[in-house]
C-alpha atoms as a PDB file:
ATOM      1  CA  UNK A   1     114.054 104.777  71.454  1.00  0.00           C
ATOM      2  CA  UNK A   2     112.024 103.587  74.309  1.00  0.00           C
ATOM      3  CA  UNK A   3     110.499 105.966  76.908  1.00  0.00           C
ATOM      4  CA  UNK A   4     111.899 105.530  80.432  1.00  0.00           C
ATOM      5  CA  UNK A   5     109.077 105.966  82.777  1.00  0.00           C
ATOM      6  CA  UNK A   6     109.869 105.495  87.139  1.00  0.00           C
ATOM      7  CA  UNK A   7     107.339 103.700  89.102  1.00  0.00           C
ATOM      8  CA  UNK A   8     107.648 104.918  92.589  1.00  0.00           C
ATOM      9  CA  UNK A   9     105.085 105.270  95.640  1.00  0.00           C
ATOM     10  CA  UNK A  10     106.057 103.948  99.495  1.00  0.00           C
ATOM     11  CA  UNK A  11     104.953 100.754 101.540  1.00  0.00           C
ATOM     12  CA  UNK A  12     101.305 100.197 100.770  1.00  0.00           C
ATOM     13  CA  UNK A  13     100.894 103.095  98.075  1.00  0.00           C
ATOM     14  CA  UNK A  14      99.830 100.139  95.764  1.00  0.00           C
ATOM     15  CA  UNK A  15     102.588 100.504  93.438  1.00  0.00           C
ATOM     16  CA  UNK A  16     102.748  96.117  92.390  1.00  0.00           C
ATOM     17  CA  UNK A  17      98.634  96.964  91.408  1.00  0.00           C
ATOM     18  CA  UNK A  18      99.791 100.039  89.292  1.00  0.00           C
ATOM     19  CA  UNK A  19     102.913  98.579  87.854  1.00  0.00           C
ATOM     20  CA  UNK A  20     100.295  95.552  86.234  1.00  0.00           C
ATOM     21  CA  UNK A  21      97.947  98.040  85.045  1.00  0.00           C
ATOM     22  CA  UNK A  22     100.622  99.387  83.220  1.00  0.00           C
ATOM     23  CA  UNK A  23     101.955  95.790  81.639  1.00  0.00           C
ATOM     24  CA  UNK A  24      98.297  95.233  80.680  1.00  0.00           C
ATOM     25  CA  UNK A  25      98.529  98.453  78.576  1.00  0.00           C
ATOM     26  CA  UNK A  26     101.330  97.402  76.720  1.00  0.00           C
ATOM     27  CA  UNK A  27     104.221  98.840  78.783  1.00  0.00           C
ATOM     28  CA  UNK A  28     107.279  96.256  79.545  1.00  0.00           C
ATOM     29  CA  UNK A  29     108.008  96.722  83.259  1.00  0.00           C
ATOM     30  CA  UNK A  30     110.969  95.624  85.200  1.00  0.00           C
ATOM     31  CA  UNK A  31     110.884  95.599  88.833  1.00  0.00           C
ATOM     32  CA  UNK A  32     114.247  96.550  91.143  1.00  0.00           C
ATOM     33  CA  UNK A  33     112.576  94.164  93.863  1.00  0.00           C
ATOM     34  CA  UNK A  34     111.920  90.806  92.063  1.00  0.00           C
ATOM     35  CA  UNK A  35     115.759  91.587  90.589  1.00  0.00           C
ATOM     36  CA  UNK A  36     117.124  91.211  93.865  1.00  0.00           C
ATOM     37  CA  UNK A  37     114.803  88.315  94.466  1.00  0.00           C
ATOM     38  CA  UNK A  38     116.223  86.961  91.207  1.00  0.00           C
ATOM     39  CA  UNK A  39     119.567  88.005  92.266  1.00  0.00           C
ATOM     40  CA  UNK A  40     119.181  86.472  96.029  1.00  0.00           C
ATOM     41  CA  UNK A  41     117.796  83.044  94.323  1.00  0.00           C
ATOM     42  CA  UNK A  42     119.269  79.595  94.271  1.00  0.00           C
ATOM     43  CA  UNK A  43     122.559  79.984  92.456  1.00  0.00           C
ATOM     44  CA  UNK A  44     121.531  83.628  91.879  1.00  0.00           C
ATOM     45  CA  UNK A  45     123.974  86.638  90.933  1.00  0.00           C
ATOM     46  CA  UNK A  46     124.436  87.939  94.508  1.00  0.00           C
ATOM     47  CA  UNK A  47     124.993  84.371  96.115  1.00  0.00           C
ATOM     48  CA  UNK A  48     128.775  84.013  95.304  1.00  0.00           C
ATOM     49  CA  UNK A  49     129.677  87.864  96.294  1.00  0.00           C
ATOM     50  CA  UNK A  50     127.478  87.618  99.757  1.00  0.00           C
ATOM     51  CA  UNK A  51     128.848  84.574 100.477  1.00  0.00           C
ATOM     52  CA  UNK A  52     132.653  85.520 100.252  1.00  0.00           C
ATOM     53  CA  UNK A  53     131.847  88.185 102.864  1.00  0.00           C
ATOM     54  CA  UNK A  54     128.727  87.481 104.695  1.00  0.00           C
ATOM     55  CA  UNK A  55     128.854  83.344 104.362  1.00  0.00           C
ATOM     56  CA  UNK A  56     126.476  83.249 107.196  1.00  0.00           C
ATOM     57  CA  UNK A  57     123.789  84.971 105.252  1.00  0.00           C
ATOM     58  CA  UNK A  58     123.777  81.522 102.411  1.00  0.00           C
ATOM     59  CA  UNK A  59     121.501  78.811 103.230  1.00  0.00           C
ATOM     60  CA  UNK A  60     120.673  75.616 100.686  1.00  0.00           C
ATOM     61  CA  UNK A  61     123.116  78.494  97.913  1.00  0.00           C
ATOM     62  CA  UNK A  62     120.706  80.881  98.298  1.00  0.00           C
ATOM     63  CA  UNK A  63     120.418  83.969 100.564  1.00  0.00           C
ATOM     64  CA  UNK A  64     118.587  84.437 103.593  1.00  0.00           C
ATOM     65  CA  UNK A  65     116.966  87.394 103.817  1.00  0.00           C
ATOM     66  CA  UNK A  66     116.058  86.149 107.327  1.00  0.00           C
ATOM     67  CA  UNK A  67     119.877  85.977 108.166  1.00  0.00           C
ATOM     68  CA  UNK A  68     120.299  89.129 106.548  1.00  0.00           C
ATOM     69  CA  UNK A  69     117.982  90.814 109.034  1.00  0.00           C
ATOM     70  CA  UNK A  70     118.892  89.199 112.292  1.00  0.00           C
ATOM     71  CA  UNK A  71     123.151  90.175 110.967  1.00  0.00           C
ATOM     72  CA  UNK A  72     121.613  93.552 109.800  1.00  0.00           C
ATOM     73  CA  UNK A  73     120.288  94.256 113.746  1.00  0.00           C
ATOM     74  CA  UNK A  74     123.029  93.184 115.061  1.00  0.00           C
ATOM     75  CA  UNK A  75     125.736  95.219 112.897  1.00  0.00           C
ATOM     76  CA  UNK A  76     124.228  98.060 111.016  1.00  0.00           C
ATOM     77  CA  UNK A  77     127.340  98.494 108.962  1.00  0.00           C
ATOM     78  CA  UNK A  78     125.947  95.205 107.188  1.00  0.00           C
ATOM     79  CA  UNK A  79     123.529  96.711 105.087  1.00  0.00           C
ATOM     80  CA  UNK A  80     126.413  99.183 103.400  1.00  0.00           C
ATOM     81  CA  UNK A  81     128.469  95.679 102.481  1.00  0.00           C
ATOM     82  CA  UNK A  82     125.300  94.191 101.552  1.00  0.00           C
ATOM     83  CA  UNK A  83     124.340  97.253  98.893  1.00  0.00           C
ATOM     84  CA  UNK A  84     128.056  97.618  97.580  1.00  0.00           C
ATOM     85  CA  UNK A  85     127.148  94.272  96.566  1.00  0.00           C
ATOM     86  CA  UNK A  86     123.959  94.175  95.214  1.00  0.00           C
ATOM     87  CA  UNK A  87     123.353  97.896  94.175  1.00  0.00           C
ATOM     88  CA  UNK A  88     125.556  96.825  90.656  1.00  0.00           C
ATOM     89  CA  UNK A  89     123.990  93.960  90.268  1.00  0.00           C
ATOM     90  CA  UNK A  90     120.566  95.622  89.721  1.00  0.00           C
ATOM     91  CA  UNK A  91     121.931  98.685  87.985  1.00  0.00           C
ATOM     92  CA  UNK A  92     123.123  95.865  85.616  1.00  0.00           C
ATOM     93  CA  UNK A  93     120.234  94.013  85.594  1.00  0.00           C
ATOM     94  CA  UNK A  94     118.145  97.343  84.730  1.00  0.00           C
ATOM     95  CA  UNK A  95     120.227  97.725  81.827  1.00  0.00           C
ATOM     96  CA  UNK A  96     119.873  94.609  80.510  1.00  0.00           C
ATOM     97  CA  UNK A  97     116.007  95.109  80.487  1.00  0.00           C
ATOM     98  CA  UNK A  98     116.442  98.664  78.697  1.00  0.00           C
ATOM     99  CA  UNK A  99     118.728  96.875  76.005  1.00  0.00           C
ATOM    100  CA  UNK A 100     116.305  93.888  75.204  1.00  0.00           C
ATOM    101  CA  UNK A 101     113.063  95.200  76.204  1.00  0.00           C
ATOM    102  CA  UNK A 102     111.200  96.203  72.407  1.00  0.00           C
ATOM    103  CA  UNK A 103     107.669  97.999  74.420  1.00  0.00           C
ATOM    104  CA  UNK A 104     107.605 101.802  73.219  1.00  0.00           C
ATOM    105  CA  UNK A 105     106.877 102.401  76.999  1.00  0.00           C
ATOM    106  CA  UNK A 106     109.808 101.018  79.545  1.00  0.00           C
ATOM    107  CA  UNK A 107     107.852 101.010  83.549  1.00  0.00           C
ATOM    108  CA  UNK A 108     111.059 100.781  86.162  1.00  0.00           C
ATOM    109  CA  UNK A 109     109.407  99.843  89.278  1.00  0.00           C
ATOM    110  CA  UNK A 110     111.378 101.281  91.897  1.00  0.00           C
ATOM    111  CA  UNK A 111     110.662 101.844  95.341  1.00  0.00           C
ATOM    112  CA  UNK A 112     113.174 104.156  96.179  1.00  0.00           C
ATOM    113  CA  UNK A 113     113.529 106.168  93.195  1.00  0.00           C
ATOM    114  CA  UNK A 114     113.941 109.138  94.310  1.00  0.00           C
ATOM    115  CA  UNK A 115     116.103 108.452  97.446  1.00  0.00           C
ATOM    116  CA  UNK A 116     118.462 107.187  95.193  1.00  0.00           C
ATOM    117  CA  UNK A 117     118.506 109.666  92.359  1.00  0.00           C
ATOM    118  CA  UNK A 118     116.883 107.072  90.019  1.00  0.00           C
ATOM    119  CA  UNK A 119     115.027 110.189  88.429  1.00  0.00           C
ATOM    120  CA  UNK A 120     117.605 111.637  86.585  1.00  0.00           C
ATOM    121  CA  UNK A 121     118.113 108.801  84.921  1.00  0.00           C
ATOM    122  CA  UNK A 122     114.120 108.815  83.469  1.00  0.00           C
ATOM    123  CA  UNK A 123     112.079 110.456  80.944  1.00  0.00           C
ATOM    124  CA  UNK A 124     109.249 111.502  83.339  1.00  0.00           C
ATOM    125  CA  UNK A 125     108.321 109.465  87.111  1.00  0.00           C
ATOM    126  CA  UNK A 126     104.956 108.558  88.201  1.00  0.00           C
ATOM    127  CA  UNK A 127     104.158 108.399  91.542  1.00  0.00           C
ATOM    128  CA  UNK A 128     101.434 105.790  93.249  1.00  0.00           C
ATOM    129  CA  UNK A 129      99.353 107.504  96.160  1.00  0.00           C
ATOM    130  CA  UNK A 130      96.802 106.753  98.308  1.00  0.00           C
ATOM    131  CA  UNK A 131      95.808 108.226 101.894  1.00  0.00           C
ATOM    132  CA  UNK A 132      97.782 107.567 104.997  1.00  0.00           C
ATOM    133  CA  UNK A 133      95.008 105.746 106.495  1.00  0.00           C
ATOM    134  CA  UNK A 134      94.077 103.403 102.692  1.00  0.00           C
ATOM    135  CA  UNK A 135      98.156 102.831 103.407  1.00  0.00           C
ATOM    136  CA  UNK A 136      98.152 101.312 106.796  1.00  0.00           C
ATOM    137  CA  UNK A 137      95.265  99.134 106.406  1.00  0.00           C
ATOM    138  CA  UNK A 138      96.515  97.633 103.352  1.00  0.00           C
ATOM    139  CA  UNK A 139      99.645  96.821 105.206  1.00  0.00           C
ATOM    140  CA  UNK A 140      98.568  95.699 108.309  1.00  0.00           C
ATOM    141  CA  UNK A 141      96.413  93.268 106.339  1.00  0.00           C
ATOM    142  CA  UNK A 142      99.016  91.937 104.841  1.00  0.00           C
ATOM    143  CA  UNK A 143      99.999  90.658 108.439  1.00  0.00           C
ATOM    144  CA  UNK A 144     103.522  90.416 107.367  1.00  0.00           C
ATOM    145  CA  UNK A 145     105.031  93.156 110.144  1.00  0.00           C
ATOM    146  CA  UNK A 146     103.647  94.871 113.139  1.00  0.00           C
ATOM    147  CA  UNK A 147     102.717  98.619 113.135  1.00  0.00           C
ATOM    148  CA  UNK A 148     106.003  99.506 114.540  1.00  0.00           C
ATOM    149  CA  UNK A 149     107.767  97.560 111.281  1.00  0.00           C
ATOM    150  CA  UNK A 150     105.493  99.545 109.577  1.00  0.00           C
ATOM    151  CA  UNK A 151     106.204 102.888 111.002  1.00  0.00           C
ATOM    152  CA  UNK A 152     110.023 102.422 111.094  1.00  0.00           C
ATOM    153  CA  UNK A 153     109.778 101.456 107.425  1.00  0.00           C
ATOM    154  CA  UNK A 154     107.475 104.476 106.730  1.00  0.00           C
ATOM    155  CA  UNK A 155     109.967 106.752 108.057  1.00  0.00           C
ATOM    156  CA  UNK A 156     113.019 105.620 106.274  1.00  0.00           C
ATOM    157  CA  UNK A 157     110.793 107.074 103.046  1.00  0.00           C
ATOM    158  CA  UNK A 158     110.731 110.603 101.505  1.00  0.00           C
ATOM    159  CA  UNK A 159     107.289 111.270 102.634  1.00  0.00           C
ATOM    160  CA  UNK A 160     104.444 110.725 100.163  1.00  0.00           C
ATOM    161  CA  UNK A 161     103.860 114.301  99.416  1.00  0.00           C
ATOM    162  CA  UNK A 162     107.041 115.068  98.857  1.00  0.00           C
ATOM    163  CA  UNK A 163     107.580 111.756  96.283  1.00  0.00           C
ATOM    164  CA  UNK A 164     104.157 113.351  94.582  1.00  0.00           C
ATOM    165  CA  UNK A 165     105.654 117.246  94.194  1.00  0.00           C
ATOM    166  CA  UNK A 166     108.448 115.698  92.785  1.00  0.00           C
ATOM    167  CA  UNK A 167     106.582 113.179  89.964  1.00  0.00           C
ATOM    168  CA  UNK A 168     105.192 114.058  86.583  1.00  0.00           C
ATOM    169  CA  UNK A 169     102.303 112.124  86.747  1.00  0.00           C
ATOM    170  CA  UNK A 170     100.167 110.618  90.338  1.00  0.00           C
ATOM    171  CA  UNK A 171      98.178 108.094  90.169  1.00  0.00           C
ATOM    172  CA  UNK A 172      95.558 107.740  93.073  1.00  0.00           C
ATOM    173  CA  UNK A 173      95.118 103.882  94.045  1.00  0.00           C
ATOM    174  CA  UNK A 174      92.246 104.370  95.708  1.00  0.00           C
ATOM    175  CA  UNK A 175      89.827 102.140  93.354  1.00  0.00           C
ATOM    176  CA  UNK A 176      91.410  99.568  90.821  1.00  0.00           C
ATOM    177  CA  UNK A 177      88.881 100.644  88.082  1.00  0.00           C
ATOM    178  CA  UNK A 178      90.139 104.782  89.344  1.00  0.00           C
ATOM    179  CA  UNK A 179      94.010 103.592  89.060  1.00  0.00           C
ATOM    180  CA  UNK A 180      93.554 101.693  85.376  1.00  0.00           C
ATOM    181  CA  UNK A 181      92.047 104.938  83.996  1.00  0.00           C
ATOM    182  CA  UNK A 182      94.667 107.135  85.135  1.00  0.00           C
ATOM    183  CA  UNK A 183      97.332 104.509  83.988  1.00  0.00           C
ATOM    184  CA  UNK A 184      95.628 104.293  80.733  1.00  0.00           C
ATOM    185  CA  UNK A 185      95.625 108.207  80.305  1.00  0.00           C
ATOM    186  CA  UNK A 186      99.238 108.482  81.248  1.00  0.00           C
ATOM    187  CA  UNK A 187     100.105 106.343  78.643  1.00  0.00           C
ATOM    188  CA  UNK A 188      98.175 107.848  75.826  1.00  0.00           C
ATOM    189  CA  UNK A 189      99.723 110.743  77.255  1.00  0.00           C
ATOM    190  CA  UNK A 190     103.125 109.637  76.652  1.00  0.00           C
ATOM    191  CA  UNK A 191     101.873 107.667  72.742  1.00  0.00           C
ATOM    192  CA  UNK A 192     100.285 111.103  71.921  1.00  0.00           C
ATOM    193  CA  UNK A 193     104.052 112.659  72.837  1.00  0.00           C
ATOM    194  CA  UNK A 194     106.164 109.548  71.283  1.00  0.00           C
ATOM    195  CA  UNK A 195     104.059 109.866  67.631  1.00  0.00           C
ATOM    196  CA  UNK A 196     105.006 113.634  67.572  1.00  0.00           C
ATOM    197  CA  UNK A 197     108.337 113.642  68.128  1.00  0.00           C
END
């Protein structure tokens, strides 16, 4: 039996960085976000259900996450029709991974972990942190959104702290060579734990 492990940190928490650290030590790791990308791909699993109810959203039988935005702004209630949707996909696309996945270490990289209840479903949850200032400027370099994307995306979060109380393990992204020695302890924390049981 594998051990479940949660990935989880906010926007700009370097949680992609931490999530390959943990691949490079031997973990398999299976990300919610590149699911839905999966899932929102050419001829993907969400394209048929969006399209019966949001056809607007389906451009070259893929989905727009552009279109899903602008419909989004314009009718809130979207989102909910979108996530009734999609929400089973993942959950069944998650346990796929746990059936077929042979690492004694299973990373679920999952941005909103805990503001779903993911936890409960995991053997312990690590949490990616890094100060509020590291955060922004990592962000704004991206030069993907403005700051006030940025903010209104921060605040939709359980705030960092809070995500860290609530973790087993943190791992501070401050330095890549800092964040692959704190990976690498948590999992000879978890080996040490797996070869006793």
């Amino acid at each position: 039996m594998s051990f479940r492990l949660g990935l989880t940190g906010s926007i700009g928490m370097g949680k992609s960085t931490t999530a390959r650290l943990f691949a490079e030590a031997g973990c398999a790791v299976w990300d919610a976000d590149a699911a839905v990308h999966r899932m929102y791909d050419t001829d993907g699993a969400a394209v048929q259900p969006i399209k019966e109810v949001l056809p607007g959203a389906i451009v070259d039988n893929a989905v727009s996450r552009e279109k899903l935005k602008e419909m989004i702004g314009r009718d809130a209630s979207v989102l909910g029709v979108i996530e009734r949707i999609v929400h089973p996909l993942v959950a069944e696309d998650r346990a796929e991974f746990s059936r077929t996945a042979s690492a004694d270490i299973l990373i679920f990289d999952i941005p909103l972990l805990f503001e779903g209840n993911g936890q409960a479903t995991m053997d312990a949850v690590v949490c990616v942190s890094v100060s509020p200032e590291i955060q922004k400027k990592r962000v704004m370099e991206r030069g993907t959104m403005t700051e006030a994307q940025f903010e209104q995306i921060r605040a939709k979060q359980m705030p960092n702290d809070e995500k860290c109380a609530l973790s087993d393990y943190v791992v501070i992204t401050d330095t890549l060579d800092h964040a692959r020695a704190q990976v690498n302890k948590i999992v000879e924390t978890i080996r040490e734990q797996l070869a006793d049981a």
